[in-house]
C-alpha atoms as a PDB file:
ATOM      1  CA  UNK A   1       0.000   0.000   0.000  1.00  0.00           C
ATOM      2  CA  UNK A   2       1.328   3.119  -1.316  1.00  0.00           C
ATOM      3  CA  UNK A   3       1.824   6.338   0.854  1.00  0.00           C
ATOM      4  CA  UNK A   4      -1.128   9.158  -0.270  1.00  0.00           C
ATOM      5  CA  UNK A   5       1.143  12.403  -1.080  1.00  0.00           C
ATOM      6  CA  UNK A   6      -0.103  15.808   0.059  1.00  0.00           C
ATOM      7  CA  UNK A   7      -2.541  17.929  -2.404  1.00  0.00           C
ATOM      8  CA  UNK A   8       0.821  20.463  -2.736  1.00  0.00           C
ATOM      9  CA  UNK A   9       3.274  17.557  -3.453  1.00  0.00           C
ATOM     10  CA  UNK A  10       0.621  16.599  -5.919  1.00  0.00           C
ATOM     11  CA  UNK A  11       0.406  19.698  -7.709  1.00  0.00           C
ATOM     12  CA  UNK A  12       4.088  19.829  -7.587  1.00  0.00           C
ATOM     13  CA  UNK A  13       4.415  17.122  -9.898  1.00  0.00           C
ATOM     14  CA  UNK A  14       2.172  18.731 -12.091  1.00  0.00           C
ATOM     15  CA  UNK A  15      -1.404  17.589 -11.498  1.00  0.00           C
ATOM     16  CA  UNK A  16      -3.400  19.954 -12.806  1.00  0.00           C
ATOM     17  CA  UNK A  17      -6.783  18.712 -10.468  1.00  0.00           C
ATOM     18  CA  UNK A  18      -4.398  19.210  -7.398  1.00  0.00           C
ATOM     19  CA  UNK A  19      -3.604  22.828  -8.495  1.00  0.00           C
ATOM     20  CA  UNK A  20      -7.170  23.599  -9.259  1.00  0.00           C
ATOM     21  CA  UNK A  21      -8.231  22.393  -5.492  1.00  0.00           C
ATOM     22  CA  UNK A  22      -5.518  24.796  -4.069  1.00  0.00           C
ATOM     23  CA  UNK A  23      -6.451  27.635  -6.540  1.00  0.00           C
ATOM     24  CA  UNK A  24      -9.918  27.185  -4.912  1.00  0.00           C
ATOM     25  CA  UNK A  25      -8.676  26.911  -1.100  1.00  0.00           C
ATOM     26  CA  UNK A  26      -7.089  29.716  -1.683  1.00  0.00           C
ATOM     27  CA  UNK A  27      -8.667  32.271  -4.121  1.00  0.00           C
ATOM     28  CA  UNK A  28     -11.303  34.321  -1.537  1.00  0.00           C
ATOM     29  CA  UNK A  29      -8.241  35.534   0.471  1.00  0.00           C
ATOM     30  CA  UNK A  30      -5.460  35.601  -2.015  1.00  0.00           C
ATOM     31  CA  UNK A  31      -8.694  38.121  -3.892  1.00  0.00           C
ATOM     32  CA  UNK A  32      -9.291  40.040  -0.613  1.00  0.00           C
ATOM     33  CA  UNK A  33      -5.587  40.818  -0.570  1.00  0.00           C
ATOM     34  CA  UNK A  34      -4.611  41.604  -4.085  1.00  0.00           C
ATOM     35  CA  UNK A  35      -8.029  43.453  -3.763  1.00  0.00           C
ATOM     36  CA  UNK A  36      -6.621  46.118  -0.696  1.00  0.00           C
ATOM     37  CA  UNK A  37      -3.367  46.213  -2.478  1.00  0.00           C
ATOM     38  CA  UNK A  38      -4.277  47.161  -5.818  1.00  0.00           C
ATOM     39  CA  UNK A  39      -7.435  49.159  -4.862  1.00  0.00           C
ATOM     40  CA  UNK A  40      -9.641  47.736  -8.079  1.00  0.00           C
ATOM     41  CA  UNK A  41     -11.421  44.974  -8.598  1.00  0.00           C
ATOM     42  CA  UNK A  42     -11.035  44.586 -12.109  1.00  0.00           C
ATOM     43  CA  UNK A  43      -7.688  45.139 -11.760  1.00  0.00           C
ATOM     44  CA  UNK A  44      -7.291  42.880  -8.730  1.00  0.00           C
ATOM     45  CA  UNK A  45      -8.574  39.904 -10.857  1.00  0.00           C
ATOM     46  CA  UNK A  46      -6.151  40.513 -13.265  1.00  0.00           C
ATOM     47  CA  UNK A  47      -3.168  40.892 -10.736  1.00  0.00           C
ATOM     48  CA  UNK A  48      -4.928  37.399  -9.257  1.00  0.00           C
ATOM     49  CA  UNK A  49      -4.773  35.664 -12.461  1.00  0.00           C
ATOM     50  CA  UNK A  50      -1.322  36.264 -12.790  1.00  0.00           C
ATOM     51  CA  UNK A  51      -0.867  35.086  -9.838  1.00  0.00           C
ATOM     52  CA  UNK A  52      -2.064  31.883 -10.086  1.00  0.00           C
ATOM     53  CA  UNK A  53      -0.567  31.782 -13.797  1.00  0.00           C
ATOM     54  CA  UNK A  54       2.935  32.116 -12.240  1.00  0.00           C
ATOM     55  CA  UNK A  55       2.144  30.034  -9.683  1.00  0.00           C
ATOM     56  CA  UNK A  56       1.080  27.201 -11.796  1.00  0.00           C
ATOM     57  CA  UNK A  57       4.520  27.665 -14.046  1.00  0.00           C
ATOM     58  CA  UNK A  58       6.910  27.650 -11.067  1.00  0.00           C
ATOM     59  CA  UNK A  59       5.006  24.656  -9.050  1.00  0.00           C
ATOM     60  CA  UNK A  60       7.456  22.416 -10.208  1.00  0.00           C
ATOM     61  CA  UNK A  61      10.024  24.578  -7.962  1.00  0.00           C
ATOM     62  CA  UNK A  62       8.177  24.854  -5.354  1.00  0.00           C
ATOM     63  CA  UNK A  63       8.969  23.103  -1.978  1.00  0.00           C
ATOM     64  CA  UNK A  64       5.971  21.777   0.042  1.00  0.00           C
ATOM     65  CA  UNK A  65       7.926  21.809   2.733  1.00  0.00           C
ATOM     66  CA  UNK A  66       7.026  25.464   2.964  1.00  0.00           C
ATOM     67  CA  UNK A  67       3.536  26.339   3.551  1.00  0.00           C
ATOM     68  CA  UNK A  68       1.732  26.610   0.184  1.00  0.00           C
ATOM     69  CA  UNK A  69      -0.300  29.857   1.378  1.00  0.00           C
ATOM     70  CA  UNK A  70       2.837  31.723   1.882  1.00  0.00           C
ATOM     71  CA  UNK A  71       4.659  30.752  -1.523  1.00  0.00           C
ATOM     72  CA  UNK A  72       1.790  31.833  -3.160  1.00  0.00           C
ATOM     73  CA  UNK A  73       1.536  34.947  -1.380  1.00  0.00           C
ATOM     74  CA  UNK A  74       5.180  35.887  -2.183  1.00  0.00           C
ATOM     75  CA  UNK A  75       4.416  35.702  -5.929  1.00  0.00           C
ATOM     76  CA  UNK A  76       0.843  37.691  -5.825  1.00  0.00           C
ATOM     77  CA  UNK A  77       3.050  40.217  -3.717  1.00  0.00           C
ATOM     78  CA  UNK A  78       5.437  40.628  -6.217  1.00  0.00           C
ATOM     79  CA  UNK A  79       2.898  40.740  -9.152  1.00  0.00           C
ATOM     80  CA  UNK A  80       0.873  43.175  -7.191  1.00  0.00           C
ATOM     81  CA  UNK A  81       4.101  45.149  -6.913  1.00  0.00           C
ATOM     82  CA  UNK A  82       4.665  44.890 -10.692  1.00  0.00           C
ATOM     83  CA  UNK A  83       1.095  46.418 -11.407  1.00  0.00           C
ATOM     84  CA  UNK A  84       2.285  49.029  -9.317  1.00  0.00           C
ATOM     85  CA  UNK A  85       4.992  50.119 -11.361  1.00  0.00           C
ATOM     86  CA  UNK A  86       3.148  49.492 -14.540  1.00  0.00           C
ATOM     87  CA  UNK A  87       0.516  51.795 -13.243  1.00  0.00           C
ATOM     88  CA  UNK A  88       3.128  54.615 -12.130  1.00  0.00           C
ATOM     89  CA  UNK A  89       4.750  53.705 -15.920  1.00  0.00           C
ATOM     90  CA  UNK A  90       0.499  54.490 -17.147  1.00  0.00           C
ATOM     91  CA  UNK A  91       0.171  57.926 -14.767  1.00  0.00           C
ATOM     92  CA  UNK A  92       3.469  59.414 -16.165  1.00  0.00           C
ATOM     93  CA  UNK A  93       1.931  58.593 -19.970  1.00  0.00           C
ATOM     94  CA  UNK A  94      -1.318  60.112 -19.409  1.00  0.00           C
ATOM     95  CA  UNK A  95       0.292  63.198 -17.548  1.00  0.00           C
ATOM     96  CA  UNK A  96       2.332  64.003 -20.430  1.00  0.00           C
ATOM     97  CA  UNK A  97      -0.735  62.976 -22.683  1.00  0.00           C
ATOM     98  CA  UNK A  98      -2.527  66.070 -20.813  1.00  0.00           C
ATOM     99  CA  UNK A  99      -5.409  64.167 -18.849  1.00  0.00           C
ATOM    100  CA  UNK A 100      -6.205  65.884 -15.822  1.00  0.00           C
ATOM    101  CA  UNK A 101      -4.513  63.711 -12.876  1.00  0.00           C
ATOM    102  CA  UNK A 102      -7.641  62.834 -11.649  1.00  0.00           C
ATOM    103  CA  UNK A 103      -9.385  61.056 -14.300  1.00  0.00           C
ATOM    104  CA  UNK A 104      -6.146  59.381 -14.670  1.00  0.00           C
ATOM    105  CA  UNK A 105      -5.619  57.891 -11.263  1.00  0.00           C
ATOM    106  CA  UNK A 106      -9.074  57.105 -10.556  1.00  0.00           C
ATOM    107  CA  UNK A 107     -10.329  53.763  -9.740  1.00  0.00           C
ATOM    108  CA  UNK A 108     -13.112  52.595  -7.763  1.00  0.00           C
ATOM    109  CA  UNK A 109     -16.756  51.584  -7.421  1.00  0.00           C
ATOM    110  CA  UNK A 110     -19.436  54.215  -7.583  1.00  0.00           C
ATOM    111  CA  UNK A 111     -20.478  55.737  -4.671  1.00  0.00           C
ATOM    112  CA  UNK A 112     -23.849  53.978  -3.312  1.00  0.00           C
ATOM    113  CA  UNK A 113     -27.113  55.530  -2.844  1.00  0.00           C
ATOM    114  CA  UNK A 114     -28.209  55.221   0.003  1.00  0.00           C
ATOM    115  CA  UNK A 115     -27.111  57.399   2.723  1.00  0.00           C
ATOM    116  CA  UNK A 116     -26.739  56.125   5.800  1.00  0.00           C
ATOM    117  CA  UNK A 117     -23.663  54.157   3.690  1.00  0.00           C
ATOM    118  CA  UNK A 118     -22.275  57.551   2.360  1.00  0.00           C
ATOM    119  CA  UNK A 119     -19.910  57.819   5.044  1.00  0.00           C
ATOM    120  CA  UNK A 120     -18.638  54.452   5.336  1.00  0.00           C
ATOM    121  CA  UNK A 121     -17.931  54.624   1.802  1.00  0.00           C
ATOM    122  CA  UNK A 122     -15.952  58.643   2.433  1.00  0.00           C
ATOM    123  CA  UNK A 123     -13.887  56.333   4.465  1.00  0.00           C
ATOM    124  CA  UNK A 124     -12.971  53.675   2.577  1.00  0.00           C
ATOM    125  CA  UNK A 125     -11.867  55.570  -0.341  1.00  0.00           C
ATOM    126  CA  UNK A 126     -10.194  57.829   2.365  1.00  0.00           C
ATOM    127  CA  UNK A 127      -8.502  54.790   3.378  1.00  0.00           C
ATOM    128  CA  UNK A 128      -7.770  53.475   0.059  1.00  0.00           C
ATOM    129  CA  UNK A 129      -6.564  56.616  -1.511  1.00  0.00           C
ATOM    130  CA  UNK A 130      -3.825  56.905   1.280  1.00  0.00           C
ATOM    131  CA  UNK A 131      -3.187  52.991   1.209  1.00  0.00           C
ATOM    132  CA  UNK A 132      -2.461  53.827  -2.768  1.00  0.00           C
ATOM    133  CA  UNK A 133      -0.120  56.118  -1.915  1.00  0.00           C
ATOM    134  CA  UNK A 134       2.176  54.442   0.302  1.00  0.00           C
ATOM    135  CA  UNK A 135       5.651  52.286  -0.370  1.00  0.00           C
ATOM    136  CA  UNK A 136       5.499  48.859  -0.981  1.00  0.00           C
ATOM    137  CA  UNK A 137       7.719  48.537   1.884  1.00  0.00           C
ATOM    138  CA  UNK A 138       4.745  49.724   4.054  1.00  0.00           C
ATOM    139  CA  UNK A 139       1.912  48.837   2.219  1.00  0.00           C
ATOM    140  CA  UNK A 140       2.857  44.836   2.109  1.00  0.00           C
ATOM    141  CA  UNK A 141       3.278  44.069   5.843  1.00  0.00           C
ATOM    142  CA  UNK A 142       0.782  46.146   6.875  1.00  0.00           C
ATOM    143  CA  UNK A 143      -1.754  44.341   4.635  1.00  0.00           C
ATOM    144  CA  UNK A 144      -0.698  41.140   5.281  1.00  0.00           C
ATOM    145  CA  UNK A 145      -0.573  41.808   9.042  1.00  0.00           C
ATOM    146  CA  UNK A 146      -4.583  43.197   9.126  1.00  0.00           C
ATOM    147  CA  UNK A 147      -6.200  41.939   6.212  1.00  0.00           C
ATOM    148  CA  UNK A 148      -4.841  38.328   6.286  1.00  0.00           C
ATOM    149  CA  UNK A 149      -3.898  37.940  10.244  1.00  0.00           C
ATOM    150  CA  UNK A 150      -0.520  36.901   9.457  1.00  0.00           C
ATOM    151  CA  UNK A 151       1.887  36.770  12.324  1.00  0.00           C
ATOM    152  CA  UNK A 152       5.095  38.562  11.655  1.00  0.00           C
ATOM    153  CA  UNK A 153       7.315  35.687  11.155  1.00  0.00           C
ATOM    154  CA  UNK A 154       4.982  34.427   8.317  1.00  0.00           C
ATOM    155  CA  UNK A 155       5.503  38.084   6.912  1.00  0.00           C
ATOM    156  CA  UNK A 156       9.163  38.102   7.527  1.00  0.00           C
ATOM    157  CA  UNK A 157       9.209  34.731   5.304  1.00  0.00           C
ATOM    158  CA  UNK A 158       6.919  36.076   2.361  1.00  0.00           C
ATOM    159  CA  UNK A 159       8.696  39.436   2.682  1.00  0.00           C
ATOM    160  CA  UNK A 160      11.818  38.032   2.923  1.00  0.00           C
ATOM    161  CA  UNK A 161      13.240  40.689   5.805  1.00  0.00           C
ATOM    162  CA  UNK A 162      13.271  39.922   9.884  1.00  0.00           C
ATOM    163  CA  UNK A 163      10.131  39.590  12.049  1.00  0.00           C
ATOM    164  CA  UNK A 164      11.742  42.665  13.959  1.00  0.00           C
ATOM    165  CA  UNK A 165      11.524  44.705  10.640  1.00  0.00           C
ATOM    166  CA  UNK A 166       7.834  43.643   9.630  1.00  0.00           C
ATOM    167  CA  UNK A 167       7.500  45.037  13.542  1.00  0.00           C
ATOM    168  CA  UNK A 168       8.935  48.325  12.577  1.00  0.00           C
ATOM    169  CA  UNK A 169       7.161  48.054   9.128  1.00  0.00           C
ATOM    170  CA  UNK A 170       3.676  47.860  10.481  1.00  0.00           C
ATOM    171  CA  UNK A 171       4.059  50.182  13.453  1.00  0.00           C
ATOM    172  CA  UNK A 172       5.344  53.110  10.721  1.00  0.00           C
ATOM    173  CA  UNK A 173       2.497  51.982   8.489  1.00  0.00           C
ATOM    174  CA  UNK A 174      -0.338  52.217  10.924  1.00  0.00           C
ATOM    175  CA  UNK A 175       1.458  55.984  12.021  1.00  0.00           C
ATOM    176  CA  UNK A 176       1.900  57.187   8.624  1.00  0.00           C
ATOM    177  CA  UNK A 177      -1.784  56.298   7.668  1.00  0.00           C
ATOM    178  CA  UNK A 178      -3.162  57.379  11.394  1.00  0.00           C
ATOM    179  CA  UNK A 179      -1.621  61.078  10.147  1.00  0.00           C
ATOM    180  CA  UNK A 180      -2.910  60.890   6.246  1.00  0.00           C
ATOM    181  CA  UNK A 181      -6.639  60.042   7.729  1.00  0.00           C
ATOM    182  CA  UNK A 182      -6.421  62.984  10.346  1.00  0.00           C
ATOM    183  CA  UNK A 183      -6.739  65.522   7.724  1.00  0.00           C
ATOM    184  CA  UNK A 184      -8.524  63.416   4.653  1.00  0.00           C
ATOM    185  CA  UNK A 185     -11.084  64.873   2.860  1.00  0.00           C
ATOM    186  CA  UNK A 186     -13.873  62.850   4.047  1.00  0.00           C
ATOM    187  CA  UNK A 187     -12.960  63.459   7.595  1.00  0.00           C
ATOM    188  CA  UNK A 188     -15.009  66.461   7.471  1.00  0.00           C
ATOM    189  CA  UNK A 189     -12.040  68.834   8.766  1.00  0.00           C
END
């Protein structure tokens, strides 16, 4: 009687139906994350999918020793960082096409109607317009730290740095956006 291998050694060795069962473990949070990071959800689907694409073409490499949640966080990290760039690459091109910044850099849903949600929303785009603004360096641990719960030695692995410096990371993240949502806009002044 043969030893059963683990769903990740499985999809290590290429089986496709092993893959697929982790890609659908995995896909509401990996979403929710690439979703805060990227501030879209179009876009965030795309970042996703490229994700999982570049997952699926380095599973060979991967080590399932290592938990499978944070490999695959490492790579939608780094593709979420690359959309950042390509989108700093797009706001540079439009500015010297002449579109107002505005209509440039805007992403989001539509405000909702009704309006006891109004200021929930005022928030959230508060909080996402300073999120959108801030270094990767910042950004990453302190969205893997709220949104996902990690502990800081499972961000120290993804992020590849010390748990002391994800420390450091967060606690300059959560004062940097603490003084941005003092004085934003939908605060009311």
């Amino acid at each position: 009687m043969g030893v059963e291998q683990s769903i990740e050694v499985r999809a290590a060795g290429g089986d496709r139906a092993a893959f697929t069962a982790l890609m659908t473990a995995t896909k509401a949070d990996l979403y929710r994350f690439v979703r805060r990071y990227v501030g879209d959800e179009a876009e965030a689907h795309d970042v996703l999918q490229e994700a999982y694409a570049s997952a699926w073409l380095a599973m060979r490499r991967y080590d399932p020793a290592r938990p499978f949640d944070v490999w695959l966080r490492s790579i939608a990290l780094n593709k979420c960082r690359d959309w950042s760039r390509r989108r700093a690459v797009r706001r540079v091109v439009r500015g010297v096409m002449g579109l107002d910044a505005h209509e440039a850099t805007s992403v989001g849903d539509p405000a909702p109607t009704p309006e006891t949600r109004l200021d929930d929303r005022r928030r959230a785009e508060d909080l996402q317009r300073a999120l959108s603004d801030f270094p990767d360096a910042l950004k990453a641990p302190l969205l893997l730290a709220t949104l996902e719960g990690r502990s800081h030695g499972e961000i120290a692995v993804i992020l590849g740095v010390t748990p002391k410096a994800v420390e450091t990371r967060i606690a300059r993240a959560r004062r940097k956006l603490a003084d941005i949502l003092a004085w934003a806009p939908g605060k009311g002044a």
